[in-house]
PDB file of N, CA and C in Angstrom:
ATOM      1  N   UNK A   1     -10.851 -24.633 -10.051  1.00  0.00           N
ATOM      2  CA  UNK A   1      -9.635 -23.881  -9.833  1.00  0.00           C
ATOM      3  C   UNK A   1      -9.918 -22.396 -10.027  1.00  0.00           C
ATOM      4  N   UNK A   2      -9.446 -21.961  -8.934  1.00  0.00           N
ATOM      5  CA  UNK A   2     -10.041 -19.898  -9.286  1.00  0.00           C
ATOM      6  C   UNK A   2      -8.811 -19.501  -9.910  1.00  0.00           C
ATOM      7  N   UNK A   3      -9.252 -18.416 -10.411  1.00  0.00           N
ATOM      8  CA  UNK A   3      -8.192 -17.478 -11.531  1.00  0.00           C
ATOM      9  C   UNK A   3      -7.251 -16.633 -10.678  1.00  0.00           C
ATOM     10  N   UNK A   4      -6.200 -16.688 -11.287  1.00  0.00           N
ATOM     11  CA  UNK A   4      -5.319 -15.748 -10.568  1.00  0.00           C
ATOM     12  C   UNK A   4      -4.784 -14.352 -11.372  1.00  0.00           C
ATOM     13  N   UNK A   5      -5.421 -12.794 -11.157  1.00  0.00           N
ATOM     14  CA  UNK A   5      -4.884 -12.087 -11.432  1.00  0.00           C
ATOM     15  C   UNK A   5      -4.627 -10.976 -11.165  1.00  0.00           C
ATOM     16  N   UNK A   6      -3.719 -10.328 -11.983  1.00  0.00           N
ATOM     17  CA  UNK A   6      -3.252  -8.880 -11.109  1.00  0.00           C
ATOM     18  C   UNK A   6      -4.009  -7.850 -11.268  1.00  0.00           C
ATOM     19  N   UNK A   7      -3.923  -6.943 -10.641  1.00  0.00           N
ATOM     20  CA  UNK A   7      -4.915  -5.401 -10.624  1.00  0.00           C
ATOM     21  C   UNK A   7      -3.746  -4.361 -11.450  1.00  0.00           C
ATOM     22  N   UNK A   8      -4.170  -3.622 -12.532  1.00  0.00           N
ATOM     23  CA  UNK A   8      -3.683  -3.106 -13.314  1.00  0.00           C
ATOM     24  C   UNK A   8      -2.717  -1.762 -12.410  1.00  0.00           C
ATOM     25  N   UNK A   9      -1.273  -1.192 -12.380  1.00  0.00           N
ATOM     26  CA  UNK A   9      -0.374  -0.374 -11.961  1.00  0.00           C
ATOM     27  C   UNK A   9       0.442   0.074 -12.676  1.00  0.00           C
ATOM     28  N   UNK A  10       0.829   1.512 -12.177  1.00  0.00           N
ATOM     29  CA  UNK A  10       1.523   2.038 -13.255  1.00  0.00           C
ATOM     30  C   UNK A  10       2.810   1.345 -13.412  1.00  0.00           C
ATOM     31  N   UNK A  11       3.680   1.337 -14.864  1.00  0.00           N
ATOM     32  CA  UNK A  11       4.843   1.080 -14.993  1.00  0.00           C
ATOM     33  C   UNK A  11       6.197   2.066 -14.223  1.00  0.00           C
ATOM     34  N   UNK A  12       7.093   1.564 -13.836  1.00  0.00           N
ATOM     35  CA  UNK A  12       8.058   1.938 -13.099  1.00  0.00           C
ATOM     36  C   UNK A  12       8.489   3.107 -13.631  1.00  0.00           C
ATOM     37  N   UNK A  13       8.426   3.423 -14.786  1.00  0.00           N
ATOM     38  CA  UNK A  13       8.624   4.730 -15.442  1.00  0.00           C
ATOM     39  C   UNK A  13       8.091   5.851 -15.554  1.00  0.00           C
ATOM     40  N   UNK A  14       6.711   5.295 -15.295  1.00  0.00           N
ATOM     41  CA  UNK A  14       5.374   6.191 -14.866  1.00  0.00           C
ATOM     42  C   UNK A  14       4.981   6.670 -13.661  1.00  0.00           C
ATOM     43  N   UNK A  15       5.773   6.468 -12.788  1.00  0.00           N
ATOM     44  CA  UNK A  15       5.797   6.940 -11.287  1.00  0.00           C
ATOM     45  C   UNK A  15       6.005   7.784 -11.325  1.00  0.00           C
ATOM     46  N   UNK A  16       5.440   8.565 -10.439  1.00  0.00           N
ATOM     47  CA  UNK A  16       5.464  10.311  -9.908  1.00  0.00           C
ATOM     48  C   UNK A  16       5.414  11.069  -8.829  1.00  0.00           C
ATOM     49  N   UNK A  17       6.715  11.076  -8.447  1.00  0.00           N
ATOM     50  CA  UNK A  17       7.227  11.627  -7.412  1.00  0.00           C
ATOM     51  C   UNK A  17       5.611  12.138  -6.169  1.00  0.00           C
ATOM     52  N   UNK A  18       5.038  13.309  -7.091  1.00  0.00           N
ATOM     53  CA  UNK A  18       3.860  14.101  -6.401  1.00  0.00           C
ATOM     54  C   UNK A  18       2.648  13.029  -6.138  1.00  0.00           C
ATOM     55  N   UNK A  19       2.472  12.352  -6.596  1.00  0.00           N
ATOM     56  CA  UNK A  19       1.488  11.467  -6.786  1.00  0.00           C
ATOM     57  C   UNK A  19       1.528  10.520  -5.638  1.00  0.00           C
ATOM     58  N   UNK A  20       2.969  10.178  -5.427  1.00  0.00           N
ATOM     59  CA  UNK A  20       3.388   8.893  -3.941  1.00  0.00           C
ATOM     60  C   UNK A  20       3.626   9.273  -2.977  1.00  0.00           C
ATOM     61  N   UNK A  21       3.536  10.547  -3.458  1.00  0.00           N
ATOM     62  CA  UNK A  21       3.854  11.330  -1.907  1.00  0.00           C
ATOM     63  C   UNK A  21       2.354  11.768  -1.272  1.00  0.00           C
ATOM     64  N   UNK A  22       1.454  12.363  -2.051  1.00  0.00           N
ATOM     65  CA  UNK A  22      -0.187  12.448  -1.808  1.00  0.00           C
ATOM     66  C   UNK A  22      -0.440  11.234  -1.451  1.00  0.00           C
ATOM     67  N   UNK A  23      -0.033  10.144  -1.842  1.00  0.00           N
ATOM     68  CA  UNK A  23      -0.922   8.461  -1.646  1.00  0.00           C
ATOM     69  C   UNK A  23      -0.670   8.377   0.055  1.00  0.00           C
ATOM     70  N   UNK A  24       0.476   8.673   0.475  1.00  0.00           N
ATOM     71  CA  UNK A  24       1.419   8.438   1.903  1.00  0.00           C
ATOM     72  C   UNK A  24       0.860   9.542   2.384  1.00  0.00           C
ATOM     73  N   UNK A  25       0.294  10.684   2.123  1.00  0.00           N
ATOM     74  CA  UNK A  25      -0.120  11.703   2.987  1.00  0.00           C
ATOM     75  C   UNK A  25      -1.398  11.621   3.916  1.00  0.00           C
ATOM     76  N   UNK A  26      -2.054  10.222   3.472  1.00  0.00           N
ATOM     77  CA  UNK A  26      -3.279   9.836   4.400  1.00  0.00           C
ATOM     78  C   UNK A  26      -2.048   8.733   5.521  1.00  0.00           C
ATOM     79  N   UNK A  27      -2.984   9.359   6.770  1.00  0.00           N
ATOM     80  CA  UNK A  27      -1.549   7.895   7.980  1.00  0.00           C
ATOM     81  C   UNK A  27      -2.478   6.648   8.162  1.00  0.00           C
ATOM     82  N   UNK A  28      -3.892   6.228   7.493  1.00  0.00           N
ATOM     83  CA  UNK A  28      -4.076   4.971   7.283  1.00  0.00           C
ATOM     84  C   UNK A  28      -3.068   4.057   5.918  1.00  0.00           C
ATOM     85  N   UNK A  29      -2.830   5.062   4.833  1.00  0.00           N
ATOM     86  CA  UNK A  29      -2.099   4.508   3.756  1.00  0.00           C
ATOM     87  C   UNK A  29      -0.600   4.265   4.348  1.00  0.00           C
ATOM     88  N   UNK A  30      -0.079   5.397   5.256  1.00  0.00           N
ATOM     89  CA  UNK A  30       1.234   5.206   5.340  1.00  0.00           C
ATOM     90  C   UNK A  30       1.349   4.393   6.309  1.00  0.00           C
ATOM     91  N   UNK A  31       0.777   3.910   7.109  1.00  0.00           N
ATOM     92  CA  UNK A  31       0.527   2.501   8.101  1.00  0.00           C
ATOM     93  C   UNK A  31       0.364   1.403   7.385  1.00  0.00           C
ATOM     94  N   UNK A  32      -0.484   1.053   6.433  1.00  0.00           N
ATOM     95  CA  UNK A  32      -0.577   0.102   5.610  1.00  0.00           C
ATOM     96  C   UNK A  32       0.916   0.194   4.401  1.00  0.00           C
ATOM     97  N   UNK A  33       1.526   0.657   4.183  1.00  0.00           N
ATOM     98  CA  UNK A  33       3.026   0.312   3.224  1.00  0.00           C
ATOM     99  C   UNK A  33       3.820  -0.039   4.949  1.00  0.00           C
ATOM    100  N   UNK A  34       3.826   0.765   5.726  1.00  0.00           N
ATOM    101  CA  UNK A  34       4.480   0.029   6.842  1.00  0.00           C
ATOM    102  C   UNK A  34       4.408  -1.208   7.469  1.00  0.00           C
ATOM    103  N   UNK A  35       3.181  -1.674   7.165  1.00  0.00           N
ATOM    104  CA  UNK A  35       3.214  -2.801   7.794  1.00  0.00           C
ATOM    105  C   UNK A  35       3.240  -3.869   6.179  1.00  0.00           C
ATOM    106  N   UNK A  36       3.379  -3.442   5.330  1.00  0.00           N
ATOM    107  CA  UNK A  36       3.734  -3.829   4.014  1.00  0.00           C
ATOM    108  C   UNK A  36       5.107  -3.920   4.040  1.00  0.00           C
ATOM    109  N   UNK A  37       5.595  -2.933   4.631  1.00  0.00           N
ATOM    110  CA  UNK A  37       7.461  -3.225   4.405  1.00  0.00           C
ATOM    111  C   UNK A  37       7.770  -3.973   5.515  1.00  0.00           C
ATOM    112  N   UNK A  38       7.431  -4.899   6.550  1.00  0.00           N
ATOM    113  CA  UNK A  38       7.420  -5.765   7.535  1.00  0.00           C
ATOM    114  C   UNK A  38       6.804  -7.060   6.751  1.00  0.00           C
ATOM    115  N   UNK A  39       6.116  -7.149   6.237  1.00  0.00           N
ATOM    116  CA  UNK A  39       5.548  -8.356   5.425  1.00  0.00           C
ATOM    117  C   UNK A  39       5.751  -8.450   3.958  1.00  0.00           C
ATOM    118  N   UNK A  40       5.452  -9.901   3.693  1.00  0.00           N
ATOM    119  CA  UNK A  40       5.407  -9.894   2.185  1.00  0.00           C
ATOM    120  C   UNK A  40       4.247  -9.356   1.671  1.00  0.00           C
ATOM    121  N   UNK A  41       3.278  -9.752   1.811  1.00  0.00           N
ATOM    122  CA  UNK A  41       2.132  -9.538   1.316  1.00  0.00           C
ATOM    123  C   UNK A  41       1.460  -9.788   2.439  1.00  0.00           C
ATOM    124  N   UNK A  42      -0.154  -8.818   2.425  1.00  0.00           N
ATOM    125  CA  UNK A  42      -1.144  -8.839   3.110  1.00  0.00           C
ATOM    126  C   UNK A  42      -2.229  -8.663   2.477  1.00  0.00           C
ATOM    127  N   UNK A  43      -2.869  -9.358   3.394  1.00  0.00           N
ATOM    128  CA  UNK A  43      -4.488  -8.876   2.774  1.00  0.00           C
ATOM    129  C   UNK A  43      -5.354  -7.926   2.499  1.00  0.00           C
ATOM    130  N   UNK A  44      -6.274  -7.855   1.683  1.00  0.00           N
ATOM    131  CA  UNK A  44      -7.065  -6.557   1.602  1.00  0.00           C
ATOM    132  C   UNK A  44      -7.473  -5.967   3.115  1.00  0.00           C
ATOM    133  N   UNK A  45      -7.555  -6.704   3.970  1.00  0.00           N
ATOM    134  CA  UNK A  45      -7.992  -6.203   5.794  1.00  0.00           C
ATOM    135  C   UNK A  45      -7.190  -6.964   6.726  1.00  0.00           C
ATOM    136  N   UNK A  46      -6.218  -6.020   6.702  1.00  0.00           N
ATOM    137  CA  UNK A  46      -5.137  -6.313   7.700  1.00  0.00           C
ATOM    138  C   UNK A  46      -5.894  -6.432   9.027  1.00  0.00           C
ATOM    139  N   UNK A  47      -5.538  -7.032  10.563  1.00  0.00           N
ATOM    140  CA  UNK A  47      -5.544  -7.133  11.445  1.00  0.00           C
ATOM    141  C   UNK A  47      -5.252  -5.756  12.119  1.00  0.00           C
ATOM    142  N   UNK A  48      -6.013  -5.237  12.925  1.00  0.00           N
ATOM    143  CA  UNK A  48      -6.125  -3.763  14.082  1.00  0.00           C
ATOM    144  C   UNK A  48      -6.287  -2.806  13.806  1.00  0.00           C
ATOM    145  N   UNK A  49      -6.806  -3.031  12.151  1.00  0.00           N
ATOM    146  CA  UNK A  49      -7.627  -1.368  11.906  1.00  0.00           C
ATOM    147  C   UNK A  49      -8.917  -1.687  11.680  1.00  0.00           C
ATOM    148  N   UNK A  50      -9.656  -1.182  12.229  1.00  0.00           N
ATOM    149  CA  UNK A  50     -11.073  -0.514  12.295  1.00  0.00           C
ATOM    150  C   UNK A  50     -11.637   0.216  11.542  1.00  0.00           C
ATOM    151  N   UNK A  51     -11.288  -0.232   9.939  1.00  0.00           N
ATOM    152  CA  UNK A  51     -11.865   0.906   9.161  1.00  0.00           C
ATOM    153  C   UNK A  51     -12.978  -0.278   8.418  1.00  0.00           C
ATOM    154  N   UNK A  52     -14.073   0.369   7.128  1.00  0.00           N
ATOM    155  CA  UNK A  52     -15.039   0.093   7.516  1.00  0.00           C
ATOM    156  C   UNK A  52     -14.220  -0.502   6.125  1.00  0.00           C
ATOM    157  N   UNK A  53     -15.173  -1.550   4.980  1.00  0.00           N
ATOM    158  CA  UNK A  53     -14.523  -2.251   3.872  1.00  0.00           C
ATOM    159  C   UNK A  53     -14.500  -1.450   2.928  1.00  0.00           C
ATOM    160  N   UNK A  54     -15.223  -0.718   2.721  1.00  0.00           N
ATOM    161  CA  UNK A  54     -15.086   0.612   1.548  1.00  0.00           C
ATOM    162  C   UNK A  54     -14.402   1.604   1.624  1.00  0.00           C
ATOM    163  N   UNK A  55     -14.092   1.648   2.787  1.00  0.00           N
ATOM    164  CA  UNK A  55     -12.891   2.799   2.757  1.00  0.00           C
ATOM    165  C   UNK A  55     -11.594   2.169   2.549  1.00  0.00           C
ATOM    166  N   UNK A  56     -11.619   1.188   2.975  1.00  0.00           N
ATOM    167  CA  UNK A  56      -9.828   0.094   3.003  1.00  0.00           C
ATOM    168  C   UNK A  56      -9.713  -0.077   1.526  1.00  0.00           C
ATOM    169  N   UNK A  57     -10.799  -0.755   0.996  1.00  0.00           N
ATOM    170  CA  UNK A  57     -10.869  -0.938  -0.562  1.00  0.00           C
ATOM    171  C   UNK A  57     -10.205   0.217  -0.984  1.00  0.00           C
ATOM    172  N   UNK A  58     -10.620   1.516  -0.630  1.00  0.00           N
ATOM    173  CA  UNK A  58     -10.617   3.329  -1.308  1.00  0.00           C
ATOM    174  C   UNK A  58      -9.112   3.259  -1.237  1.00  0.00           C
ATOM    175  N   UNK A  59      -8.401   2.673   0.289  1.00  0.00           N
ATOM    176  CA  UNK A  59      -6.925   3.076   0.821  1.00  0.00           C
ATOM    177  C   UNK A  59      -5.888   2.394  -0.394  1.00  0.00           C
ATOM    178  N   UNK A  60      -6.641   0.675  -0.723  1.00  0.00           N
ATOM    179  CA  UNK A  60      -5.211   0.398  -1.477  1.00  0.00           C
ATOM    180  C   UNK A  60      -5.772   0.430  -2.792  1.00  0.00           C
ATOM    181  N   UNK A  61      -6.600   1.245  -3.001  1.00  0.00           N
ATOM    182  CA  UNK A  61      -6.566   1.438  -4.746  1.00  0.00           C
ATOM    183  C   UNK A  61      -5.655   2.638  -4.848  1.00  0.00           C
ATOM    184  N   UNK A  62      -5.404   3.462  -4.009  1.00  0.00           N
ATOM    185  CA  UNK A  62      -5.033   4.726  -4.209  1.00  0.00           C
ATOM    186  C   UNK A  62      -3.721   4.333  -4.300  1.00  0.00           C
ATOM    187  N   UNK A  63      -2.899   3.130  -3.387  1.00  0.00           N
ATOM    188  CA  UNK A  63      -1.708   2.877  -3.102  1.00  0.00           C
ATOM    189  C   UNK A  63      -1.446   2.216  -4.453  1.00  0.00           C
ATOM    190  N   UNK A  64      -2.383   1.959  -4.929  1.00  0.00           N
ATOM    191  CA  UNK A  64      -1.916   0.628  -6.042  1.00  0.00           C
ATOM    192  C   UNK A  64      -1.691   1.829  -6.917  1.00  0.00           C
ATOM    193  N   UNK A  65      -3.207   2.621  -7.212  1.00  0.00           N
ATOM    194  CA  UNK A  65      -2.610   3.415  -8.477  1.00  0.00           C
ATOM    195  C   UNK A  65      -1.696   4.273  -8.613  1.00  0.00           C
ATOM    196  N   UNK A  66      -0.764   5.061  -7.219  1.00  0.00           N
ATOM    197  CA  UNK A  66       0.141   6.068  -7.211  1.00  0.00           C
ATOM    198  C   UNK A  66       2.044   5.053  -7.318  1.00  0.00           C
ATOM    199  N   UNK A  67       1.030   3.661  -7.166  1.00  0.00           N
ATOM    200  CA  UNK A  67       2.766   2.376  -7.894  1.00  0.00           C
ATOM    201  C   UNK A  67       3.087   1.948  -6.849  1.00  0.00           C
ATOM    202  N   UNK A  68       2.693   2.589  -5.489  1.00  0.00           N
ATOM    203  CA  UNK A  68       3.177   2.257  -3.710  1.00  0.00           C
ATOM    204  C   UNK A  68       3.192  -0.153  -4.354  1.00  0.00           C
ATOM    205  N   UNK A  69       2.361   0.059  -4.639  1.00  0.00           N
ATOM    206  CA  UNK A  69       1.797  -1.360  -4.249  1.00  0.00           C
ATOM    207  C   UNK A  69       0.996  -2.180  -5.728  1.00  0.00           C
ATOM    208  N   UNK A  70       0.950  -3.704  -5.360  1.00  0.00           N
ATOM    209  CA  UNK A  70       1.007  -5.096  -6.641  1.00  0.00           C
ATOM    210  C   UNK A  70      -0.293  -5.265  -5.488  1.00  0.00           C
ATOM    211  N   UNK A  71      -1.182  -5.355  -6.872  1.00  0.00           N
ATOM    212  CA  UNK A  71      -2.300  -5.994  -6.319  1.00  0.00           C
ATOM    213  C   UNK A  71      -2.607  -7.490  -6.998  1.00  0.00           C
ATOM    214  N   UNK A  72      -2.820  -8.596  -6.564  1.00  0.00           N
ATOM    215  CA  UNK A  72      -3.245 -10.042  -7.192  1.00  0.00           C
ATOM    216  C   UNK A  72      -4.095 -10.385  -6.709  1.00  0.00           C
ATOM    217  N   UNK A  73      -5.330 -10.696  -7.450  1.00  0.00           N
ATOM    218  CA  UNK A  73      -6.478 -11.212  -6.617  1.00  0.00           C
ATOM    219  C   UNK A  73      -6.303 -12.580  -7.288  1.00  0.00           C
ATOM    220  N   UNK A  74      -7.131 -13.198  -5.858  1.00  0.00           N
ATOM    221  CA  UNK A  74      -7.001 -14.659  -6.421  1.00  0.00           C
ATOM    222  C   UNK A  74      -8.438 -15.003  -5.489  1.00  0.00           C
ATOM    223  N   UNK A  75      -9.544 -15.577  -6.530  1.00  0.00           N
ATOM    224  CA  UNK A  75     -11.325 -15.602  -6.110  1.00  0.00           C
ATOM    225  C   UNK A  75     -11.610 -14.035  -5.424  1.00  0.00           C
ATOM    226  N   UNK A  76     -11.632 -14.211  -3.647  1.00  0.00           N
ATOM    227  CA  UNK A  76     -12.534 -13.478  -3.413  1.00  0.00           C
ATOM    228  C   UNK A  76     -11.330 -12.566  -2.328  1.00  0.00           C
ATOM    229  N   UNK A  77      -9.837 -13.273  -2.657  1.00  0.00           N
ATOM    230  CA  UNK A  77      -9.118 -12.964  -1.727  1.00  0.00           C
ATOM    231  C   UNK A  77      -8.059 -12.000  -2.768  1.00  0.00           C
ATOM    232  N   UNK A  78      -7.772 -10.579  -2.182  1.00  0.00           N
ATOM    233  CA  UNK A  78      -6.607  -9.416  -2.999  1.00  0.00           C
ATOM    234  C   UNK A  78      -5.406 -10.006  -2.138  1.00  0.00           C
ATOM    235  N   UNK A  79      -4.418  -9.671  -2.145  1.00  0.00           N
ATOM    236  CA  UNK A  79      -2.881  -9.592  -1.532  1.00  0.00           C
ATOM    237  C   UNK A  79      -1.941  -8.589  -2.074  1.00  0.00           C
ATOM    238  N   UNK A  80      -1.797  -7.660  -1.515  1.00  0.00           N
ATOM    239  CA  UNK A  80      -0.828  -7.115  -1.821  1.00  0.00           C
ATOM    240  C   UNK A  80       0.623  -6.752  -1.649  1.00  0.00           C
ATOM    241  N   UNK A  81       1.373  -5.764  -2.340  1.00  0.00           N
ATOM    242  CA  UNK A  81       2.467  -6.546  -1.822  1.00  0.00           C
ATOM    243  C   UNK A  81       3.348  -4.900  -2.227  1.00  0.00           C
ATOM    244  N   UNK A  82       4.295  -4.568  -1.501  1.00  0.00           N
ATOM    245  CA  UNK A  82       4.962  -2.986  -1.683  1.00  0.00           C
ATOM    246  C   UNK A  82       6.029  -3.571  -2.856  1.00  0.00           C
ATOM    247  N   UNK A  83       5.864  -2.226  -3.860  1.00  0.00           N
ATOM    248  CA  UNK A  83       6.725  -2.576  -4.824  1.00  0.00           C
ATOM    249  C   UNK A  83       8.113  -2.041  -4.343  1.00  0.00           C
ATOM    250  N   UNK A  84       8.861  -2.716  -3.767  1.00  0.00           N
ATOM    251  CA  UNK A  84      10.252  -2.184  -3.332  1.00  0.00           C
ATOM    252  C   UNK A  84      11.056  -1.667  -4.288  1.00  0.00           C
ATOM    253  N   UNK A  85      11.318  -2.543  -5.097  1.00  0.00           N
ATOM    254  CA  UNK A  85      12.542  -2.533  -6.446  1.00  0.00           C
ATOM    255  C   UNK A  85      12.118  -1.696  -7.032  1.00  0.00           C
ATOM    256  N   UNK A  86      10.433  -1.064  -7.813  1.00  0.00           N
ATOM    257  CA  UNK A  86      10.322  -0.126  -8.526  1.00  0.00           C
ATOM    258  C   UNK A  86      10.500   1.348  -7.872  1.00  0.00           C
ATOM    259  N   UNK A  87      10.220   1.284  -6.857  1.00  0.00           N
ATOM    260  CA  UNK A  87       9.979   2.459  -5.857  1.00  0.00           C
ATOM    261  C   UNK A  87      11.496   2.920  -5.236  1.00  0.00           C
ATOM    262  N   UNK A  88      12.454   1.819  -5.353  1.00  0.00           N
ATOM    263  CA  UNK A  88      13.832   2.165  -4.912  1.00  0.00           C
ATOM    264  C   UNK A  88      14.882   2.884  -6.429  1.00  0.00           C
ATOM    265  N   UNK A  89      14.376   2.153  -7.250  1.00  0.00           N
ATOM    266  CA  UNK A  89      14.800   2.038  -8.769  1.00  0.00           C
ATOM    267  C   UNK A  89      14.537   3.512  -9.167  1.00  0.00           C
ATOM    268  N   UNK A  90      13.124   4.121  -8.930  1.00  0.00           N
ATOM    269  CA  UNK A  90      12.597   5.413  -9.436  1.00  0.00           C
ATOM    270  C   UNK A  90      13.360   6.532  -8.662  1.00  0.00           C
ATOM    271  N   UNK A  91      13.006   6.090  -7.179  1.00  0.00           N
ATOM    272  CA  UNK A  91      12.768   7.020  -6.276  1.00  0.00           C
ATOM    273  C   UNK A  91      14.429   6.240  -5.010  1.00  0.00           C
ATOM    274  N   UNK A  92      15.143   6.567  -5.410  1.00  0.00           N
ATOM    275  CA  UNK A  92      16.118   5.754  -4.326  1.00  0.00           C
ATOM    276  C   UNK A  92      16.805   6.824  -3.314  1.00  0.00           C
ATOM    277  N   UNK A  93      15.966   5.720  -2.080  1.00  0.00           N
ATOM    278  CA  UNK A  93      15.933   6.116  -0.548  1.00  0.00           C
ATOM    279  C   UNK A  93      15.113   7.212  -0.122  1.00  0.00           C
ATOM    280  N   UNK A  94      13.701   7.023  -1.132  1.00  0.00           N
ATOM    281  CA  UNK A  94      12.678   7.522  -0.561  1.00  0.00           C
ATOM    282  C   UNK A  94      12.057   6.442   0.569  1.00  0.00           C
ATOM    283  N   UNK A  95      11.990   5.467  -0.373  1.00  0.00           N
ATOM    284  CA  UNK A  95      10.949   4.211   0.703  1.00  0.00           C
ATOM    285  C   UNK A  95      11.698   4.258   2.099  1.00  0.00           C
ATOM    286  N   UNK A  96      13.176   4.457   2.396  1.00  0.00           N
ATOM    287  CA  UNK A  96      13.523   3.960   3.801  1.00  0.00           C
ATOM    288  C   UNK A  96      13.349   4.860   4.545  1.00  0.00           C
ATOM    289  N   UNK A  97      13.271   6.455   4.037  1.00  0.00           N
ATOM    290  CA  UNK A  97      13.506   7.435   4.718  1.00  0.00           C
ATOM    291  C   UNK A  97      11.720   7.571   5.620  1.00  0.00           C
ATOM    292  N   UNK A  98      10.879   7.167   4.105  1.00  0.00           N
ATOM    293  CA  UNK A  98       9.713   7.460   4.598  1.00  0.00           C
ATOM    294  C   UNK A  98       8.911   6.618   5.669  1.00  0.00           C
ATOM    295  N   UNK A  99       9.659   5.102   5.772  1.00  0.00           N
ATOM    296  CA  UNK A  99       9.486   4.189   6.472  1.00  0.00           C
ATOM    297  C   UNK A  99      10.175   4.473   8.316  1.00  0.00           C
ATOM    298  N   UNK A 100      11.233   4.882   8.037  1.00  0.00           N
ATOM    299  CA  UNK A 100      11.949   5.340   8.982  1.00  0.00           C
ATOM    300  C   UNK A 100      10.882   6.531  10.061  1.00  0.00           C
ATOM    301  N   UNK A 101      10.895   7.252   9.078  1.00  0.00           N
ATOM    302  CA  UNK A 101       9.940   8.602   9.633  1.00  0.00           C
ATOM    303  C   UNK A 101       8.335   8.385  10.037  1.00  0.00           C
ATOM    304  N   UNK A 102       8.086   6.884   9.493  1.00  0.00           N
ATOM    305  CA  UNK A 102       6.566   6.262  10.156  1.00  0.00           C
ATOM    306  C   UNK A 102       6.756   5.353  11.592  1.00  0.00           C
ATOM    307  N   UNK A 103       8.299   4.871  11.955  1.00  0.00           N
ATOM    308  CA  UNK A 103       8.545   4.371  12.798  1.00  0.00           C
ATOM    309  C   UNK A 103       8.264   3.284  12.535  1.00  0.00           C
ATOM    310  N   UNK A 104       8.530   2.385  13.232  1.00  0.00           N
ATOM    311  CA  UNK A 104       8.604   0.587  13.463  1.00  0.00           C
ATOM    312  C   UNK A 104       7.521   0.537  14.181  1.00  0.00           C
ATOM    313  N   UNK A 105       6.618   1.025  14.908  1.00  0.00           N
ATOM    314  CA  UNK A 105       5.549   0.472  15.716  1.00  0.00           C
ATOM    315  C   UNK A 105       4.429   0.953  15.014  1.00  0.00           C
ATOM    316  N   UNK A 106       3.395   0.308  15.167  1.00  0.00           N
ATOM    317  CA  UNK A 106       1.501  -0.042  14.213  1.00  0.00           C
ATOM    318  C   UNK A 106       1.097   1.571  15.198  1.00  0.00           C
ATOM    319  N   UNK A 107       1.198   2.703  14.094  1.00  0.00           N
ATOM    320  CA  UNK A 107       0.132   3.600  14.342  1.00  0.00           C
ATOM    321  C   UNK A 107      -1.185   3.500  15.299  1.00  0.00           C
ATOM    322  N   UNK A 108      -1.903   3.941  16.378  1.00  0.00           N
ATOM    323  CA  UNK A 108      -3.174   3.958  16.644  1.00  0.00           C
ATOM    324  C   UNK A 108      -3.682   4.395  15.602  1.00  0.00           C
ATOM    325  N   UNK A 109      -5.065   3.452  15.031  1.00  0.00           N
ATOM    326  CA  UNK A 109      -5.947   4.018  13.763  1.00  0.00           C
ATOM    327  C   UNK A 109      -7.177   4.589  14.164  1.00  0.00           C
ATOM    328  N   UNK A 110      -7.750   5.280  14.427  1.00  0.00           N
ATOM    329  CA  UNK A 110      -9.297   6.160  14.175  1.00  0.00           C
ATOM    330  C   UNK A 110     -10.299   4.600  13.950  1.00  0.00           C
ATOM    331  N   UNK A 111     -11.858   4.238  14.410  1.00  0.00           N
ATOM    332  CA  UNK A 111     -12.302   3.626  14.283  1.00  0.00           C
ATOM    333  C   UNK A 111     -13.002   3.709  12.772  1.00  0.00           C
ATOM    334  N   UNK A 112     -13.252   5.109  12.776  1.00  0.00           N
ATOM    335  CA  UNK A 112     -13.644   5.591  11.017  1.00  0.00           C
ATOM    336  C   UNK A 112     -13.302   6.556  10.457  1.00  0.00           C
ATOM    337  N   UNK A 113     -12.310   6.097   9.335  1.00  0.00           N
ATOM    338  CA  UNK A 113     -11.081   7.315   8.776  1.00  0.00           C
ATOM    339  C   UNK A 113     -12.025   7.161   7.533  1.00  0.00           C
ATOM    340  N   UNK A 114     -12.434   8.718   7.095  1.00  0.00           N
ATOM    341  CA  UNK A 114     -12.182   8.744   5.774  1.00  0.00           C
ATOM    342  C   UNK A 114     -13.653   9.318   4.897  1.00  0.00           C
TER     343      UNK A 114
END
């Protein structure tokens, strides 16, 4: 039986405005919470980006540590997942505005961002 656990994030109190807004200022990160706020959870390598595994790794540590995002690994597989409730709770009607302003359709991504 493999272990199931979470990747360490800040507490909801510890969020910072400047900090989530730098995380969203790369448009591979703000594509990935978009297609995060369309899903529950996804995998560490989403489907139609072309980035290489060390940089994707680079994308959702940054998301995880600025609170964007719940990381759970379970063996060899991460999932993550947009923290809605903390991010609405802290920051309310940032997430829709910023979601809104990324649009509903999957960004074209660069074959190597980063």
């Amino acid at each position: 039986m493999e272990s199931v656990r979470s990747l360490p994030h800040p507490a909801r109190s510890d969020l910072d405005l400047a900090t989530v807004l730098h995380a969203l200022g790369d448009p591979v990160r703000l594509e990935l919470v978009r297609r995060l706020s369309n899903e529950t959870e996804v995998t560490c390598a989403p489907s139609g980006l072309a980035i290489p595994k060390s940089t994707m790794s680079n994308h959702w540590r940054i998301l995880r540590e600025a609170g964007l995002t719940a990381t759970v690994v379970e063996g060899r597989t991460h999932r993550m997942r947009l923290r809605v409730a903390d991010l609405d709770q802290r920051f309310p009607g940032l997430l829709d505005v910023l979601l809104a302003a990324a649009g509903p359709n999957s960004m074209p991504m660069p074959s190597d961002h980063g």
